[in-house]
Protein backbone atom coordinates (compact mmCIF):
# COMPACT_ATOMS: atom_id res chain seq x y z
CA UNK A 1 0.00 0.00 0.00
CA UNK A 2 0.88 3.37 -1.05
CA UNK A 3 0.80 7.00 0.29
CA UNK A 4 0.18 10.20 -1.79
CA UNK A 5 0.42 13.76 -1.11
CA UNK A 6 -1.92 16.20 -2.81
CA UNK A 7 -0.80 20.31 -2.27
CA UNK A 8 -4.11 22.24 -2.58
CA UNK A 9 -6.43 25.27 -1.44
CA UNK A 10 -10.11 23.67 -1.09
CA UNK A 11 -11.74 26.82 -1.30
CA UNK A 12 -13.89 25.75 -0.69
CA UNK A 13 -13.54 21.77 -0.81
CA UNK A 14 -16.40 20.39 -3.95
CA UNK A 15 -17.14 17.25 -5.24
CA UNK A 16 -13.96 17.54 -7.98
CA UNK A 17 -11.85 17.55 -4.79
CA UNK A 18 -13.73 14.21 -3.74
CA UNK A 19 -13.12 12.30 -6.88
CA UNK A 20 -9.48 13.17 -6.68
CA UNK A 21 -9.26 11.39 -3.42
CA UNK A 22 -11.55 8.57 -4.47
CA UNK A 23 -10.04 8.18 -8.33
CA UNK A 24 -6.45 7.89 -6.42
CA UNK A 25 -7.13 5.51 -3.82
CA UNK A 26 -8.69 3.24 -6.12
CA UNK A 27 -6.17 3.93 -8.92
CA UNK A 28 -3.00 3.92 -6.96
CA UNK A 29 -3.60 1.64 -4.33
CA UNK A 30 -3.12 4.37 -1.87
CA UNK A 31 -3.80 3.41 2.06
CA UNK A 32 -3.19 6.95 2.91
CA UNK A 33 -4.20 10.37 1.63
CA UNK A 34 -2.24 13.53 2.48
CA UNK A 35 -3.18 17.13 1.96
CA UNK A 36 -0.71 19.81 2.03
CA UNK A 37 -3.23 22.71 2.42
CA UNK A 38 -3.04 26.58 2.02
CA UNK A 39 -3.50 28.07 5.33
CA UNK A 40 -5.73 31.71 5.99
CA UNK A 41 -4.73 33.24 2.38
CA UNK A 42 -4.74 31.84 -0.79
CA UNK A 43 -2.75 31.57 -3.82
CA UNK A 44 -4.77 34.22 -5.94
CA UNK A 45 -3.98 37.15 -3.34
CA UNK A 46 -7.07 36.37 -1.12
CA UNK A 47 -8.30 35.69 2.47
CA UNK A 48 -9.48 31.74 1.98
CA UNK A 49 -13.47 31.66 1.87
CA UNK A 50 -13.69 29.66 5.22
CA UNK A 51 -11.10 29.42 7.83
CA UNK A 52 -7.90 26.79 7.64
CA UNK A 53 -9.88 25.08 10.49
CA UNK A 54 -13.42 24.88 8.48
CA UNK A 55 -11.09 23.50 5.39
CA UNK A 56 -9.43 20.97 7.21
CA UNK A 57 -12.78 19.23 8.83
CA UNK A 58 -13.81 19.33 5.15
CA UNK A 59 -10.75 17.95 3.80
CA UNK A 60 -11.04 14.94 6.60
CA UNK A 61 -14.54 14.23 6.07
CA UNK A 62 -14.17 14.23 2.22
CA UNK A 63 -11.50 11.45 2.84
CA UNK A 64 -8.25 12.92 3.71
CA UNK A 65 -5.90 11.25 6.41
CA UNK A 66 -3.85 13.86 7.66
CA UNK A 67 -4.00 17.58 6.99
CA UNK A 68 -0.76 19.55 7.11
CA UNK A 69 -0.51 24.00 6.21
CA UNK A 70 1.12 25.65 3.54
CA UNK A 71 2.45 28.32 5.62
CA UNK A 72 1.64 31.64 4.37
CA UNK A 73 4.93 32.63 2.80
CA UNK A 74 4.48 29.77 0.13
CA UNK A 75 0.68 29.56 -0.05
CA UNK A 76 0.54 33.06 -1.67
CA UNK A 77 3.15 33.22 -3.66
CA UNK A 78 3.46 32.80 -7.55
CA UNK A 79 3.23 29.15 -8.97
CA UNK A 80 6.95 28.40 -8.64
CA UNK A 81 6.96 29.53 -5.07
CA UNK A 82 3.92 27.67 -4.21
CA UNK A 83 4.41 24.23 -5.82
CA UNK A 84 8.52 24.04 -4.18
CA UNK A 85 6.56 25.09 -0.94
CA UNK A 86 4.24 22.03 -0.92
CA UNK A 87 7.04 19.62 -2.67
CA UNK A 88 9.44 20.74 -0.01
CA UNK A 89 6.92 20.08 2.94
CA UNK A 90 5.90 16.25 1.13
CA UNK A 91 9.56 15.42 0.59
CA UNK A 92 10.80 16.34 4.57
CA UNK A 93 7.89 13.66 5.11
CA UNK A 94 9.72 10.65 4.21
CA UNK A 95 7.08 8.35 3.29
CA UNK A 96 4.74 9.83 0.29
CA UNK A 97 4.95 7.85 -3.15
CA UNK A 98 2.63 9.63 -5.25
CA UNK A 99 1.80 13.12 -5.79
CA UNK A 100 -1.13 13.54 -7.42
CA UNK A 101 -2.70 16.81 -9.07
CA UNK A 102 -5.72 18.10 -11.12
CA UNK A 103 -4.83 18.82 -14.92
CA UNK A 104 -6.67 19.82 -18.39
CA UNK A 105 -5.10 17.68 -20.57
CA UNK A 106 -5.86 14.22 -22.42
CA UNK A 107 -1.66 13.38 -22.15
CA UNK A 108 -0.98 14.12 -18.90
CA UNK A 109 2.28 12.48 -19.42
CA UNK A 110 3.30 15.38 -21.62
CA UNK A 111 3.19 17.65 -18.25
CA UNK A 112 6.40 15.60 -16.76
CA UNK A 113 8.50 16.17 -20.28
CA UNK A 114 7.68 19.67 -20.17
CA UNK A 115 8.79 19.88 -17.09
CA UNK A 116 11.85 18.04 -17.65
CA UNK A 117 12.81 20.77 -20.80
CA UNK A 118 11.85 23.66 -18.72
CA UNK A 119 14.19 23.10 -16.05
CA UNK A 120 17.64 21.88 -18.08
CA UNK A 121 16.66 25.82 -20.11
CA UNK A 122 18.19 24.79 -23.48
CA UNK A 123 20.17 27.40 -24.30
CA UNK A 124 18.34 30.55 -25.69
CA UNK A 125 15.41 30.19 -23.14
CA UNK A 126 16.21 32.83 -20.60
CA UNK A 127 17.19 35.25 -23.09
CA UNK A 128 13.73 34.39 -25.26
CA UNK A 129 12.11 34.98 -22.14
CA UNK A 130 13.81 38.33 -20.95
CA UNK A 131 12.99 39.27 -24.67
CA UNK A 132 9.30 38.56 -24.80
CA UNK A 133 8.95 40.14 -20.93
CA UNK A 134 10.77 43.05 -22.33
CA UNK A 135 8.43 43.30 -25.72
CA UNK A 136 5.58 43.52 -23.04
CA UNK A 137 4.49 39.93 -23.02
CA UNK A 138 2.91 39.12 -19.05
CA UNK A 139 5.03 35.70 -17.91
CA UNK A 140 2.86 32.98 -18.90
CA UNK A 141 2.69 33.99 -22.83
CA UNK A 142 6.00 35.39 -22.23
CA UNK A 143 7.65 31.78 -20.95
CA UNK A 144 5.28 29.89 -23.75
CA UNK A 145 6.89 31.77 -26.43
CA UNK A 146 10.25 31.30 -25.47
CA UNK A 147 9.68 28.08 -24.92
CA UNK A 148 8.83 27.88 -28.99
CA UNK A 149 11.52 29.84 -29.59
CA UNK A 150 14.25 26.96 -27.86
CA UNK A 151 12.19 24.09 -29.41
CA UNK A 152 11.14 25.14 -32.52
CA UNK A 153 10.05 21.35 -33.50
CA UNK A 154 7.60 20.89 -30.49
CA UNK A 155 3.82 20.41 -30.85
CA UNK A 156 2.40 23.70 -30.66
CA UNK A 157 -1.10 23.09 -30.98
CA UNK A 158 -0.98 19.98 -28.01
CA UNK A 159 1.68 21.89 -25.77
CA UNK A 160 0.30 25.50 -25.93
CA UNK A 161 -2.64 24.57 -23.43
CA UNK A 162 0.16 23.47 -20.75
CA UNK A 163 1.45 26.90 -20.57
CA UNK A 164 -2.21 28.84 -20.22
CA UNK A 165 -4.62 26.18 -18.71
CA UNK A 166 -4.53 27.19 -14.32
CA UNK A 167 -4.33 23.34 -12.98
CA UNK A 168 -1.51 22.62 -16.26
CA UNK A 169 0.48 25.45 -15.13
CA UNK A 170 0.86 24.24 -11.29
CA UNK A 171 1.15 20.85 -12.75
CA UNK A 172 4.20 22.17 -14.01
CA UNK A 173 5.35 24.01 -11.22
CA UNK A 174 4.65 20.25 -9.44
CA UNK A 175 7.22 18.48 -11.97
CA UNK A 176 9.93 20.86 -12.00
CA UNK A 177 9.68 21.19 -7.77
CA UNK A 178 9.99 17.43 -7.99
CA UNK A 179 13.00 16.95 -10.11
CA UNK A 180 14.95 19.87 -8.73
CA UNK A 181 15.00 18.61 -5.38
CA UNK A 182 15.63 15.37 -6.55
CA UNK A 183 12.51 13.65 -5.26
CA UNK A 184 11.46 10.31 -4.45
CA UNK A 185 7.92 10.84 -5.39
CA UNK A 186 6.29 10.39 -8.31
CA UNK A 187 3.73 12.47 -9.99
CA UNK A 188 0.54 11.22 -10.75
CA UNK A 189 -1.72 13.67 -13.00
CA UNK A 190 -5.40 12.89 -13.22
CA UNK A 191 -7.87 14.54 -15.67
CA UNK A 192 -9.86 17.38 -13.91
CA UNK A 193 -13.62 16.62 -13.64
CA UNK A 194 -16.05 19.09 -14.59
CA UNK A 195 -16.19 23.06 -15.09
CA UNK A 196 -12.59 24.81 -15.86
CA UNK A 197 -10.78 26.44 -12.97
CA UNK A 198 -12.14 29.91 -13.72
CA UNK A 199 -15.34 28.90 -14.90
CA UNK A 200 -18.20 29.97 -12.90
CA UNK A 201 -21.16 28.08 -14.78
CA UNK A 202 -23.23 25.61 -12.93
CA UNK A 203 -24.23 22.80 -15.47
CA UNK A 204 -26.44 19.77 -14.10
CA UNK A 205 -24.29 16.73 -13.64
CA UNK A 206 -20.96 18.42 -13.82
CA UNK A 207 -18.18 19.34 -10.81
CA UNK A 208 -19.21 23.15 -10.46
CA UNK A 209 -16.06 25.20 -9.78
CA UNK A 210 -14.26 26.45 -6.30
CA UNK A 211 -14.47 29.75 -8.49
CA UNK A 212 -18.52 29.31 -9.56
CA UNK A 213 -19.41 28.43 -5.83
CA UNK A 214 -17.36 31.52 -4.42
CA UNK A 215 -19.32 33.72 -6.52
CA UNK A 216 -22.66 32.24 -5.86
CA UNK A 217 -22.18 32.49 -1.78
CA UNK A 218 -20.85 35.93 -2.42
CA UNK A 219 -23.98 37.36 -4.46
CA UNK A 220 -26.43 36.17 -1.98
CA UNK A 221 -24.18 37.59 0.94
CA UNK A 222 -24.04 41.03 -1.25
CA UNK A 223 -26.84 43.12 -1.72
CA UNK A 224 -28.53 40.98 -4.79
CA UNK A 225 -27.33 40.07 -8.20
CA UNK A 226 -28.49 44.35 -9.17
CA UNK A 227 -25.68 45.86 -6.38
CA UNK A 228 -24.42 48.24 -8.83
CA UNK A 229 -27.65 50.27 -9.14
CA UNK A 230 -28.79 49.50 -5.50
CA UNK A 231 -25.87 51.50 -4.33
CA UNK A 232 -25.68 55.00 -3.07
CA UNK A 233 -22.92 56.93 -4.67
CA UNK A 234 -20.57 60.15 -3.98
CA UNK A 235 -20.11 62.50 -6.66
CA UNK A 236 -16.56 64.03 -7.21
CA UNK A 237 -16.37 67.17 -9.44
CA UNK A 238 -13.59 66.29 -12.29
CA UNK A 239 -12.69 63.31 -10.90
CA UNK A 240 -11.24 61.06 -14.36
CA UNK A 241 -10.16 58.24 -11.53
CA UNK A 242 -10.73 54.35 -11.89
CA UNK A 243 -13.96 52.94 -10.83
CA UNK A 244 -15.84 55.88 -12.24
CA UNK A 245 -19.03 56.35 -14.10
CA UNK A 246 -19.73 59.35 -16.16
CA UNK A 247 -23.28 60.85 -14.95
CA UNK A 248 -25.28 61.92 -18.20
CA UNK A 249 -26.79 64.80 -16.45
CA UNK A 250 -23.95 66.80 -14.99
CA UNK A 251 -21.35 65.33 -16.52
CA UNK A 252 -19.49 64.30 -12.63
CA UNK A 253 -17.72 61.21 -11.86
CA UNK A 254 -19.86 58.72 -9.55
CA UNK A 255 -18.14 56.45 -7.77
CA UNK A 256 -20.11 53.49 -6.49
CA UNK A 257 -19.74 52.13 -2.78
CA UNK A 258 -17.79 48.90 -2.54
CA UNK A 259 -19.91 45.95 -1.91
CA UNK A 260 -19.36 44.29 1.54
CA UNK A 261 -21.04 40.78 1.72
CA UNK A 262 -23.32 41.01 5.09
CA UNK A 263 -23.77 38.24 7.42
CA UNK A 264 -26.86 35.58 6.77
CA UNK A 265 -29.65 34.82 9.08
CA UNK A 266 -32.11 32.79 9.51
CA UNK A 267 -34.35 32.57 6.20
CA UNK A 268 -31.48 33.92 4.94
CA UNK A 269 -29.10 30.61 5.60
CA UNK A 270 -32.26 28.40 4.58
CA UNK A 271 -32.40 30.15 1.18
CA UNK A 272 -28.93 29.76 0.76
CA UNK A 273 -28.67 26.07 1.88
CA UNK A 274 -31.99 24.77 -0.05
CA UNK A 275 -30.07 26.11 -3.48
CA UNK A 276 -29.73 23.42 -5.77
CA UNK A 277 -26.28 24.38 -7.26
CA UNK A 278 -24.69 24.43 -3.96
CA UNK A 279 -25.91 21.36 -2.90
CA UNK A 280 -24.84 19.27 -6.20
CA UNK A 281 -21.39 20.99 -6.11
CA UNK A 282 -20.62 20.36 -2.13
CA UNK A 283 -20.03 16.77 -0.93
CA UNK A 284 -22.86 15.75 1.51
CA UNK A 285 -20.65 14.81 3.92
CA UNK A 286 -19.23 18.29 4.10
CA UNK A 287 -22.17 20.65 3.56
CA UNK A 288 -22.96 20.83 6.94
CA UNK A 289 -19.98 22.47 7.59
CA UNK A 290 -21.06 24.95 4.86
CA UNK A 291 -24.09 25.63 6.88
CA UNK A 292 -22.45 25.98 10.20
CA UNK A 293 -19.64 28.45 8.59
CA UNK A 294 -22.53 30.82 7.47
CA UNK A 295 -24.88 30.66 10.81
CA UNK A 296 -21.84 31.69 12.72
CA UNK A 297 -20.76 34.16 10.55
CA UNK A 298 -17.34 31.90 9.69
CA UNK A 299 -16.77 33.36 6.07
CA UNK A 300 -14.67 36.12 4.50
CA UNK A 301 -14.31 37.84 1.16
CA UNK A 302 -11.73 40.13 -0.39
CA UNK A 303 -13.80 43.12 0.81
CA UNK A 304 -12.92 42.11 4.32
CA UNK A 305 -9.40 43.55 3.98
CA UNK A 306 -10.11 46.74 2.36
CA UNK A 307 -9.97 49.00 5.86
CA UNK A 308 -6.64 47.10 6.81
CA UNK A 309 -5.01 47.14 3.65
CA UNK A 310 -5.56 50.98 3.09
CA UNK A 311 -4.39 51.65 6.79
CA UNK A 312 -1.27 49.39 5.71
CA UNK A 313 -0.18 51.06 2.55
CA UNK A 314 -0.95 54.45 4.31
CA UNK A 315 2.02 53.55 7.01
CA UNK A 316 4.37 51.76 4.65
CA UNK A 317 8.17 53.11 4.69
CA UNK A 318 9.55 53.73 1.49
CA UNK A 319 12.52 51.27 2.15
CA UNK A 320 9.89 48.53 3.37
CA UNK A 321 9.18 47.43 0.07
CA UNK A 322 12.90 45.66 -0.73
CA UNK A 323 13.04 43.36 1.40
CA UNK A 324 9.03 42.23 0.86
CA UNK A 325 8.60 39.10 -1.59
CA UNK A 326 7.57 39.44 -4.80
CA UNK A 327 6.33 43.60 -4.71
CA UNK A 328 8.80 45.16 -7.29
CA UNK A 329 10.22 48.66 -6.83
CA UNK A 330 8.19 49.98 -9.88
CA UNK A 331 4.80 48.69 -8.53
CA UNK A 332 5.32 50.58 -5.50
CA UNK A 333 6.08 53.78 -7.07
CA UNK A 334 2.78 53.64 -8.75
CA UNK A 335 1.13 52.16 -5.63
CA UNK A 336 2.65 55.35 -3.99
CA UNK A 337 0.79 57.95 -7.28
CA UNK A 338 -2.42 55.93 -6.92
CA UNK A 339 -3.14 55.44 -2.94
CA UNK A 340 -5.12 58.96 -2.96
CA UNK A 341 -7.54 56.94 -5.72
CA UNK A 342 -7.73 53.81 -3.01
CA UNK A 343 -11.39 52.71 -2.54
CA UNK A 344 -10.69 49.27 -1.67
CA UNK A 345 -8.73 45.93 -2.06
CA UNK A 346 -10.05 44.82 -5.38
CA UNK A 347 -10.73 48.31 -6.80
CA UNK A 348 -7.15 48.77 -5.98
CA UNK A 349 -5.66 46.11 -7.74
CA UNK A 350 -7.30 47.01 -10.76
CA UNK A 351 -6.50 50.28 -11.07
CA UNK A 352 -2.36 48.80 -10.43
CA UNK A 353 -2.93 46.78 -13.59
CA UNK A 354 -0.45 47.30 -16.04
CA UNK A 355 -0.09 45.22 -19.23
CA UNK A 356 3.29 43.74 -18.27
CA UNK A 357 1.68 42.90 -14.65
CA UNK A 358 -1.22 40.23 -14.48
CA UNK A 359 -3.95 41.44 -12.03
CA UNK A 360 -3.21 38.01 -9.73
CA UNK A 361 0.48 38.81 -9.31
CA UNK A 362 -0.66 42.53 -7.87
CA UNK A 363 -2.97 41.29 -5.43
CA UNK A 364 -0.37 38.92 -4.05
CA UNK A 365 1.80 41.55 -3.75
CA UNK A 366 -0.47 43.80 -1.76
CA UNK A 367 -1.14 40.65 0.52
CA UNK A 368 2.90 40.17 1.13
CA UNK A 369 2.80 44.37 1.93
CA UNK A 370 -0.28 43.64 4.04
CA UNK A 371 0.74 40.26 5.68
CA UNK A 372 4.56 41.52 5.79
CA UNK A 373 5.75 38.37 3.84
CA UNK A 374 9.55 39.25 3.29
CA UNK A 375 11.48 37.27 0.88
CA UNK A 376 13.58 35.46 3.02
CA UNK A 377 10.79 34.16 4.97
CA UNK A 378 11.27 30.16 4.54
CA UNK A 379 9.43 27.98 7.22
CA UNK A 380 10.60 24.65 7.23
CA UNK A 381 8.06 23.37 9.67
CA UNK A 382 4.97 20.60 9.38
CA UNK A 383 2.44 22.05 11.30
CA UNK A 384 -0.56 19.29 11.75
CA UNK A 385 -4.36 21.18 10.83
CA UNK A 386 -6.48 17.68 11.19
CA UNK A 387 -6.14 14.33 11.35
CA UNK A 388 -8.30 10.87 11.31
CA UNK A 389 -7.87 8.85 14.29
CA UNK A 390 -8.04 5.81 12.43
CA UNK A 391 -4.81 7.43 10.89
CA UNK A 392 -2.98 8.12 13.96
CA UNK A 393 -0.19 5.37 12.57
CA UNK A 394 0.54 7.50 9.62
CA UNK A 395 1.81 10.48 12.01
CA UNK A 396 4.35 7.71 13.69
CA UNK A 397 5.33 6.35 10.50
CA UNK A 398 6.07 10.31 10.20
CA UNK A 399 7.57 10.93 12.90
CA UNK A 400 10.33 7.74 12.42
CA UNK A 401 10.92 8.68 8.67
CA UNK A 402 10.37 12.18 8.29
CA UNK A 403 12.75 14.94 8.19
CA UNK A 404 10.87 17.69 9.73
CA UNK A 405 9.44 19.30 12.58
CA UNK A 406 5.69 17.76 13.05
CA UNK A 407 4.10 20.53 15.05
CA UNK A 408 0.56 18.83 16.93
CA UNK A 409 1.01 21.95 19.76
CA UNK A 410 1.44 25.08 18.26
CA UNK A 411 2.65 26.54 21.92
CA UNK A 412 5.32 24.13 22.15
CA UNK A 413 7.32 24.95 18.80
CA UNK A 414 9.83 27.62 18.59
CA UNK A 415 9.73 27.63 14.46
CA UNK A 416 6.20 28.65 14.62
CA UNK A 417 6.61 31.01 16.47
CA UNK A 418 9.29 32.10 15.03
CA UNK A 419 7.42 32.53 11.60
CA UNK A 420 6.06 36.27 12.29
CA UNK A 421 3.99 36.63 8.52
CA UNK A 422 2.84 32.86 9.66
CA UNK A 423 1.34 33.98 12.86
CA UNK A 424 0.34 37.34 11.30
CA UNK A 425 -1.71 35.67 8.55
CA UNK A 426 -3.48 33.67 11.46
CA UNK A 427 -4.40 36.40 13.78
CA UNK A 428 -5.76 39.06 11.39
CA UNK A 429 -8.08 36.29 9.51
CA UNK A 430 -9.27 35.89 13.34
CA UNK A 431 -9.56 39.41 14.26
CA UNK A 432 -12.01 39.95 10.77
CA UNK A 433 -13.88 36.83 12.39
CA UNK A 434 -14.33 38.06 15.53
CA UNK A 435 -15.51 41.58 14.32
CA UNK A 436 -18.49 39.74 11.84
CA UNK A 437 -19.97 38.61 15.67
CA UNK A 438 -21.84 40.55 18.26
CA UNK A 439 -21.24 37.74 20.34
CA UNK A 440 -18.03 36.26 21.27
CA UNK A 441 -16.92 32.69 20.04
CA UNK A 442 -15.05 30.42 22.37
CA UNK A 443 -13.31 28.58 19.79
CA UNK A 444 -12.22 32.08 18.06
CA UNK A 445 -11.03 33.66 21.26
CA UNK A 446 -8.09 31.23 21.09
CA UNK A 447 -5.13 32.80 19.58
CA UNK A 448 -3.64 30.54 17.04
CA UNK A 449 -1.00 29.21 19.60
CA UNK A 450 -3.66 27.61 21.59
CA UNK A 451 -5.84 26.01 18.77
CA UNK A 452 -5.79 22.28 18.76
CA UNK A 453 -5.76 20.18 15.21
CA UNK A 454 -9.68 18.37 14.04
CA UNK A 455 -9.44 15.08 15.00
CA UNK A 456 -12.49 13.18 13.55
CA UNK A 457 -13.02 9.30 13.68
């Protein structure tokens, strides 16, 4: 019997996520299942929809083992970052065989051989690539074309969608982690199920989307599918900024209120819970946890961060920036000409856009500013989220193989203690929790140094 590792976000976890685990077991032979999950933010520059917590009981009921975090400095980086993160963390475990990942393509085998070019760089490569960044070219078209450009003879038409498809592109990243650190484990690529990553249809009899389902919870937590003509709006006199409609009348700028998704109660929940799309995209098992999350106010969207982030950009040092991961000394200048234009966290990243920037790399830069991720932050550690009891050997079998610090008591270990953006991450996604309540919760009034892992049976 096997073990294999799967590095993921489940946000939230959907019935794609459960055929994964199912298709592998019964595939691979695997005895064990382990998920190397993103902790409070996410890999798009975003608070996760429902706490690490939340995630983790969903993870173990939709038949995970063992549960370990991505700490923050990896979880929200850029693809590279984020796969060597999660390879790194499975290979200091000593005992996973397989790691297995979503893709969107019929030759899955193709994904490894890719891989396997991309990181020998034939000569040419890097300077294709600094050419086609230079010419204007954002890094994924940028990388494909030089990627032509070395191998002139390869397959365009089959290898073009491993360079643009979301779950090819980390399969990638998966590969390359994997042979650079010379790994024992193997990949094992498996065919996504259903809708695309992005796509945010909901089609009878297909795997809805993390992305569709995010969407859906956040209209009916917003004011209505109509927000943008609900809205009041303030009117400033030659105002040409972002965000800005032209009134016919006067011929003023109107800038619309951002939309902040409100708590649900009571018939509220019920609607909510009794919609059909929800309830074929979210595994039975786990839907209660869905329901819980929203009675108790346990969910958060980007517009959550849009008071902090403006009160952290508003007190950043110029010389803070170099030393943060991934925020580039020409983003902050125009960070620095745009702030007075700041309306909030998504608004923002917009208006940062540039066409040699992609919108997800800016918002995971303005989460390193906000969460102070700095580029030397490395944790090394194996911090445990959940676990099944009827799993309780496969933390032993850890703990006499493994290279790494498993971490069951957060009080007790110096290294996460030690990891400041870590910790940071933590507390500030349980500060926005505890200000959605007008009453306290017990479980939330535990810093994250006192919070236990979900054991389930």
């Amino acid at each position: 019997m096997s073990t294999a590792g799967i590095i993921a976000e489940y946000n939230p976890f959907h019935k794609g996520h459960l055929y994964q685990i199912k298709e592998i077991r019964k595939t691979l032979n695997i005895e064990y299942v382990i998920i190397v999950m993103s902790g409070d933010f996410v890999q798009r520059g975003a608070p996760a929809l429902f706490s690490k917590y939340d995630r983790t009981r969903m993870a173990l009921l939709g038949g995970a083992d063992l549960v370990l975090e991505l700490p923050a400095a990896y979880s929200t980086a850029s693809a590279e970052r984020f796969a060597m993160g999660g390879v790194q963390l499975l290979n200091r475990l000593g005992i996973v065989d397989y790691l297995s990942f979503g893709c969107e393509t019929d030759t899955p085998g193709e994904i490894l051989e890719m891989a396997k070019l991309l990181v020998l760089e034939e000569p040419g490569f890097k300077e294709a690539l600094r050419s086609h960044l230079a010419s204007g070219d954002l890094f994924p078209a940028a990388r494909m074309k030089a990627f032509f450009d070395a191998y002139p003879g390869a397959d365009r038409k089959t290898m073009a969608g491993l360079f643009t498809e979301p779950n090819n592109i980390l399969g990638l990243e998966y590969c390359k982690a994997l042979i650079r650190t010379g790994s024992r484990i193997r990949p094992a690529p498996l065919r996504r199920a259903g809708q695309g990553y992005h796509d945010t249809a909901f089609i009878p009899g297909s795997c809805a989307s993390a992305s569709a389902i995010r969407d859906l919870l956040h209209t009916y937590l917003s004011c209505g599918e109509n927000t943008a003509d609900a809205l009041p709006v303030w009117r400033l006199p030659g105002d040409n900024s972002f965000a800005c409609e032209k009134d016919a009348a006067d011929g003023v700028s109107v800038h619309r209120l951002p939309v902040y998704p409100s708590l649900a109660r009571g018939k509220d929940i019920e609607e909510i819970l009794s919609d059909t799309r929800l309830r074929d995209a979210i595994p039975e098992t786990v839907f209660p946890i869905l329901g819980e999350a929203l009675t108790n106010g346990r969910i958060i969207f980007e517009e959550d961060l849009d008071g902090l982030l403006h009160y952290r950009l508003l007190m950043m040092k110029d010389d803070e920036a170099r030393d943060l991961l991934d925020v580039p000394e020409d983003l902050v200048r125009r960070l620095r000409h745009l702030l007075p234009d700041y309306r909030g966290f998504l608004q923002f990243s917009e208006l940062l856009k540039t066409r040699n920037r992609t919108l997800a790399g800016i918002r995971r830069a303005l989460i390193h500013i906000l969460l102070d991720i700095k580029k030397t932050d490395q944790p090394q550690y194996c911090r445990v989220l959940g676990f099944r009891k009827s799993s309780s050997d496969l933390l032993h079998q850890i703990r006499a193989e493994g290279k790494c610090e498993l971490i069951i008591k957060p009080s007790a270990s110096a290294s996460l203690r030690n990891d400041r953006s870590g910790l940071l991450a933590s507390e500030l996604y349980r500060s926005i929790l505890l200000n959605k309540r007008s009453t306290p919760d017990e479980v939330l009034l535990r810093n994250e140094l006192q919070r236990s892992p979900v054991i389930i049976a």
